[in-house]
C-alpha atoms as a PDB file:
ATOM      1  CA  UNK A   1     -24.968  28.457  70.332  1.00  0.00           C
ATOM      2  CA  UNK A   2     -21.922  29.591  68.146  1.00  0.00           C
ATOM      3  CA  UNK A   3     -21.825  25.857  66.935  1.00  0.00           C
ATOM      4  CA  UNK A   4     -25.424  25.917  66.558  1.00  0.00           C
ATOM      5  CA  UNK A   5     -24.991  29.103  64.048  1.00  0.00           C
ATOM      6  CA  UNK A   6     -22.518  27.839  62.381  1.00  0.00           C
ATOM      7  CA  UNK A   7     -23.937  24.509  61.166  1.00  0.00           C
ATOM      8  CA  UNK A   8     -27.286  26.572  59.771  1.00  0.00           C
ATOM      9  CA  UNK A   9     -25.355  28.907  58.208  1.00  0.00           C
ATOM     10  CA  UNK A  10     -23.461  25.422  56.614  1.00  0.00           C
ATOM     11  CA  UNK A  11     -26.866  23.538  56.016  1.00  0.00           C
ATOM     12  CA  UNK A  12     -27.937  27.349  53.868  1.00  0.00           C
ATOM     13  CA  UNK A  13     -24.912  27.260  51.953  1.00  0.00           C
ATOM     14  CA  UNK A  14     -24.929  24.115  51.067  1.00  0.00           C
ATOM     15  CA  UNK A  15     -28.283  24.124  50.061  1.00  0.00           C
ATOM     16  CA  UNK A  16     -28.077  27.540  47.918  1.00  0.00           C
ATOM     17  CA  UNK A  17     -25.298  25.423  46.326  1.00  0.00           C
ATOM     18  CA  UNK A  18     -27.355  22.664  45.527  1.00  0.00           C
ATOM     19  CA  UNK A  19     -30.027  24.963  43.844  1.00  0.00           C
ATOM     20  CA  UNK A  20     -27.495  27.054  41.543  1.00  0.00           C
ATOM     21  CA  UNK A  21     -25.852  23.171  40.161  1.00  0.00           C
ATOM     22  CA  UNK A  22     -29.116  22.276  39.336  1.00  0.00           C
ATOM     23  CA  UNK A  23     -30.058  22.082  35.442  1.00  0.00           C
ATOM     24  CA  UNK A  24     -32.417  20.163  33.253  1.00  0.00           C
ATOM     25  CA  UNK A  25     -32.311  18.172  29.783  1.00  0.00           C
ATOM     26  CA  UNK A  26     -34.364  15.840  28.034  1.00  0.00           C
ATOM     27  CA  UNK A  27     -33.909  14.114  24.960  1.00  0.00           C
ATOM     28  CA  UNK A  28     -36.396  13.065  22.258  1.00  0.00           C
ATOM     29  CA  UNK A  29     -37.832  13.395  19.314  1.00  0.00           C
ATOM     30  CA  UNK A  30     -39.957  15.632  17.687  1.00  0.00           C
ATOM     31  CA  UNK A  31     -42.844  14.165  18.461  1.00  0.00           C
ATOM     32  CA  UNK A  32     -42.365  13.244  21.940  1.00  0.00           C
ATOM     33  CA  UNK A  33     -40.915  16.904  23.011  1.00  0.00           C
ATOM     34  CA  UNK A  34     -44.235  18.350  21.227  1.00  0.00           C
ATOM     35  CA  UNK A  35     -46.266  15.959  23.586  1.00  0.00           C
ATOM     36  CA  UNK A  36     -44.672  17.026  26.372  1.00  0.00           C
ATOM     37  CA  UNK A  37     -45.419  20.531  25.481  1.00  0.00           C
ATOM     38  CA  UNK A  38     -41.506  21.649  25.194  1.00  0.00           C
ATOM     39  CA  UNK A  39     -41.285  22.418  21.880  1.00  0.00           C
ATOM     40  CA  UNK A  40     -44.392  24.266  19.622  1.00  0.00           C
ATOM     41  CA  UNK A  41     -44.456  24.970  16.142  1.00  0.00           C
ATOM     42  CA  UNK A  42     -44.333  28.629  15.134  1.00  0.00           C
ATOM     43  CA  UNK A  43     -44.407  30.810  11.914  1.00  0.00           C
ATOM     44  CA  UNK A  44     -45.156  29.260   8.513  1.00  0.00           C
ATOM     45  CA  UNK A  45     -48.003  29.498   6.053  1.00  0.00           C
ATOM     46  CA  UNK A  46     -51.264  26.995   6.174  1.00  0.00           C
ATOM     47  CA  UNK A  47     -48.886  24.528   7.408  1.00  0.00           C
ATOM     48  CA  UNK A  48     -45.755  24.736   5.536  1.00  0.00           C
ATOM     49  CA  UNK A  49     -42.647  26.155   6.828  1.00  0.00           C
ATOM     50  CA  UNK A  50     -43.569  25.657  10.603  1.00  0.00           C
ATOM     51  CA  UNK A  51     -40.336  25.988  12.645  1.00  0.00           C
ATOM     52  CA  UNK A  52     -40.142  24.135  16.067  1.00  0.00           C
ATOM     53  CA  UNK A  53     -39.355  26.269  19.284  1.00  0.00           C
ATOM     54  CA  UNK A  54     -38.902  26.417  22.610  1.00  0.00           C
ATOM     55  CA  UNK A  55     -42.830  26.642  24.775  1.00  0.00           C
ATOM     56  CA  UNK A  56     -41.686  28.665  27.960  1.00  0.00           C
ATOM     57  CA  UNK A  57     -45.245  27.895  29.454  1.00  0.00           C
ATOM     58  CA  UNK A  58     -46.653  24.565  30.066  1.00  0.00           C
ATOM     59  CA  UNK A  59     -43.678  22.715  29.906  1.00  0.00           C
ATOM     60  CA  UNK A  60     -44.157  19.051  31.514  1.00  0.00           C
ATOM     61  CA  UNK A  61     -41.134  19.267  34.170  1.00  0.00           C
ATOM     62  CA  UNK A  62     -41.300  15.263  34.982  1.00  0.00           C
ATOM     63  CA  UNK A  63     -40.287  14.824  31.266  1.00  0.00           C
ATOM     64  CA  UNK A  64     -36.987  16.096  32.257  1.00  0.00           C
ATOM     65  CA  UNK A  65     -33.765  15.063  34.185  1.00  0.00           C
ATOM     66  CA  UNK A  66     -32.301  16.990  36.589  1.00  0.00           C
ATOM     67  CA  UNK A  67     -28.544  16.942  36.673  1.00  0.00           C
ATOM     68  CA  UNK A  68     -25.713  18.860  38.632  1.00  0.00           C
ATOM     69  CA  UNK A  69     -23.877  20.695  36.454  1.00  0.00           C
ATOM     70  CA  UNK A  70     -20.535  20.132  38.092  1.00  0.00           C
ATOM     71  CA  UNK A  71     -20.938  16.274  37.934  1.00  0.00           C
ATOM     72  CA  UNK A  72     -22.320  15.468  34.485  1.00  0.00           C
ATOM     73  CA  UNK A  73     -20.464  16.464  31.327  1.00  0.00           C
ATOM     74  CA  UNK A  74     -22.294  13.853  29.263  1.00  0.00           C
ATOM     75  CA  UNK A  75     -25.903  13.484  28.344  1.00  0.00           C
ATOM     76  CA  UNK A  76     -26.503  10.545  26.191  1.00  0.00           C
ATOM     77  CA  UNK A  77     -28.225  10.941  22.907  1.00  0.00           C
ATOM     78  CA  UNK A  78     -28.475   7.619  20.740  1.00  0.00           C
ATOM     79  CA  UNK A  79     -30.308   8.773  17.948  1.00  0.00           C
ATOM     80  CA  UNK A  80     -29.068   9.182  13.841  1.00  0.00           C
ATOM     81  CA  UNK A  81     -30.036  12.900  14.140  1.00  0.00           C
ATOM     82  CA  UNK A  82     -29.630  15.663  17.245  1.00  0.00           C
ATOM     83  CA  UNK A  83     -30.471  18.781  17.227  1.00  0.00           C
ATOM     84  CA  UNK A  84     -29.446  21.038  20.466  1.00  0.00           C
ATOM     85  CA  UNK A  85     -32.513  23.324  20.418  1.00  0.00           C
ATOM     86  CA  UNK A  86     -32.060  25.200  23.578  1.00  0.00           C
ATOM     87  CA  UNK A  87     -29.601  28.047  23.368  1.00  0.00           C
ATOM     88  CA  UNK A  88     -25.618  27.311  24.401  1.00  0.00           C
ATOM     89  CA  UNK A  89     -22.670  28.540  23.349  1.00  0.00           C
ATOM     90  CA  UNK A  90     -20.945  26.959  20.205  1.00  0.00           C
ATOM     91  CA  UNK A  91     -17.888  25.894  21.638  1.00  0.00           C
ATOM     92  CA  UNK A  92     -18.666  24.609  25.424  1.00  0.00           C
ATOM     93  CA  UNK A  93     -20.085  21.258  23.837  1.00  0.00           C
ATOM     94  CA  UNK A  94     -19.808  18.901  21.346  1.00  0.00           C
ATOM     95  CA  UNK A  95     -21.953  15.969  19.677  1.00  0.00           C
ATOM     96  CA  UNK A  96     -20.018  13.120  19.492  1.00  0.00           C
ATOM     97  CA  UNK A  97     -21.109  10.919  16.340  1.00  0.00           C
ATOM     98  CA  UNK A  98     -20.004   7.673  15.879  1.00  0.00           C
ATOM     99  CA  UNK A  99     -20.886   5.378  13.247  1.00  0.00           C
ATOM    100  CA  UNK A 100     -23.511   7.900  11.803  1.00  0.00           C
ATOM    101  CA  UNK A 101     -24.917   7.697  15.072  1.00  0.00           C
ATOM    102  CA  UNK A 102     -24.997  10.609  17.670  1.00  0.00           C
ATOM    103  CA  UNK A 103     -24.092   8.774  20.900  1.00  0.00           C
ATOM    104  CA  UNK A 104     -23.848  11.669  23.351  1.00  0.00           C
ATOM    105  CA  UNK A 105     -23.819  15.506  23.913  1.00  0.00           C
ATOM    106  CA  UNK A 106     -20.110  16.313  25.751  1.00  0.00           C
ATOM    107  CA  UNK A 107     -19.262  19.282  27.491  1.00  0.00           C
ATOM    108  CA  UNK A 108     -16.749  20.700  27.229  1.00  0.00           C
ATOM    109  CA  UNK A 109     -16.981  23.767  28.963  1.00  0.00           C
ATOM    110  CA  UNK A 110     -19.732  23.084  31.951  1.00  0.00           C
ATOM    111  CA  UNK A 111     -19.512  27.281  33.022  1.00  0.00           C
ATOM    112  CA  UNK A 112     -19.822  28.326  29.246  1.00  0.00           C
ATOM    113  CA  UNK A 113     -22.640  25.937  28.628  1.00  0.00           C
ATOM    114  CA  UNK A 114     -25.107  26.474  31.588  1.00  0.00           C
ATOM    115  CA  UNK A 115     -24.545  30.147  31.423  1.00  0.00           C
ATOM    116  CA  UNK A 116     -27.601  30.747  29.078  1.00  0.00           C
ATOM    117  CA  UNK A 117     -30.076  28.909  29.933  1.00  0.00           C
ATOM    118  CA  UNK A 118     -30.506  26.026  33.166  1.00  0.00           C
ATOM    119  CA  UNK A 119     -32.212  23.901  30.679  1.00  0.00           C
ATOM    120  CA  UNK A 120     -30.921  21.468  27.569  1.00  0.00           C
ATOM    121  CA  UNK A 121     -33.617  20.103  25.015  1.00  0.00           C
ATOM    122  CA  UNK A 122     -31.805  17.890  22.852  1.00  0.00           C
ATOM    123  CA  UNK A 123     -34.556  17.097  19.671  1.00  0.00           C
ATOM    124  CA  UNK A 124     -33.198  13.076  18.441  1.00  0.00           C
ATOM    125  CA  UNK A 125     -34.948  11.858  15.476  1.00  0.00           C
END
């Protein structure tokens, strides 16, 4: 019975592991992250001046990836212009532009980074 313990109390940890190195990013343009319902437009006057934000409600979860964050460090990107909407700290990432073209978001510092906010919207256009 000791052995018996001892293996749930493994499976529980293991599994409370799995749940705190899970995170979530998608990547896409305007557009196709207002589709989705993870970004609205906010603010602005009849129209003009409308900034793009985060929707906490509604958001279409299969439109993200999920990821562990102590296996990826890089989340590809392959657009001209990225944007990372969600909030992160400046200096645990870094977009990596090459050619004029933003190949990938790399990061640098995976504690730093997922410390906000368990979710990445990266906004490609």
């Amino acid at each position: 019975s000791m052995i018996q313990m001892y293996q749930d109390k493994d499976q529980l940890a293991t599994t409370q592991r799995a749940e705190l190195n899970k995170a979530f990013y998608c990547v896409g343009t305007t557009k196709e992250l207002t589709a989705n319902g993870v970004l609205t437009k906010e603010g602005g006057f009849i129209g003009i001046g409308k900034v793009a934000k985060l929707n906490t409600q509604g958001m279409n979860m299969e439109y993200f990836k999920q990821v562990d964050i102590t296996q990826v460090l890089d989340i590809p990107v392959g657009a001209k212009k990225a944007k990372v909407v969600t909030s992160h700290p400046a200096g645990s990432y870094k977009l990596e532009v090459v050619e004029g073209k933003t190949e990938k978001l790399t990061i640098t510092d995976p504690n730093a980074f997922w410390s906000v906010s368990k979710y990445l919207v990266v906004q490609a256009d």
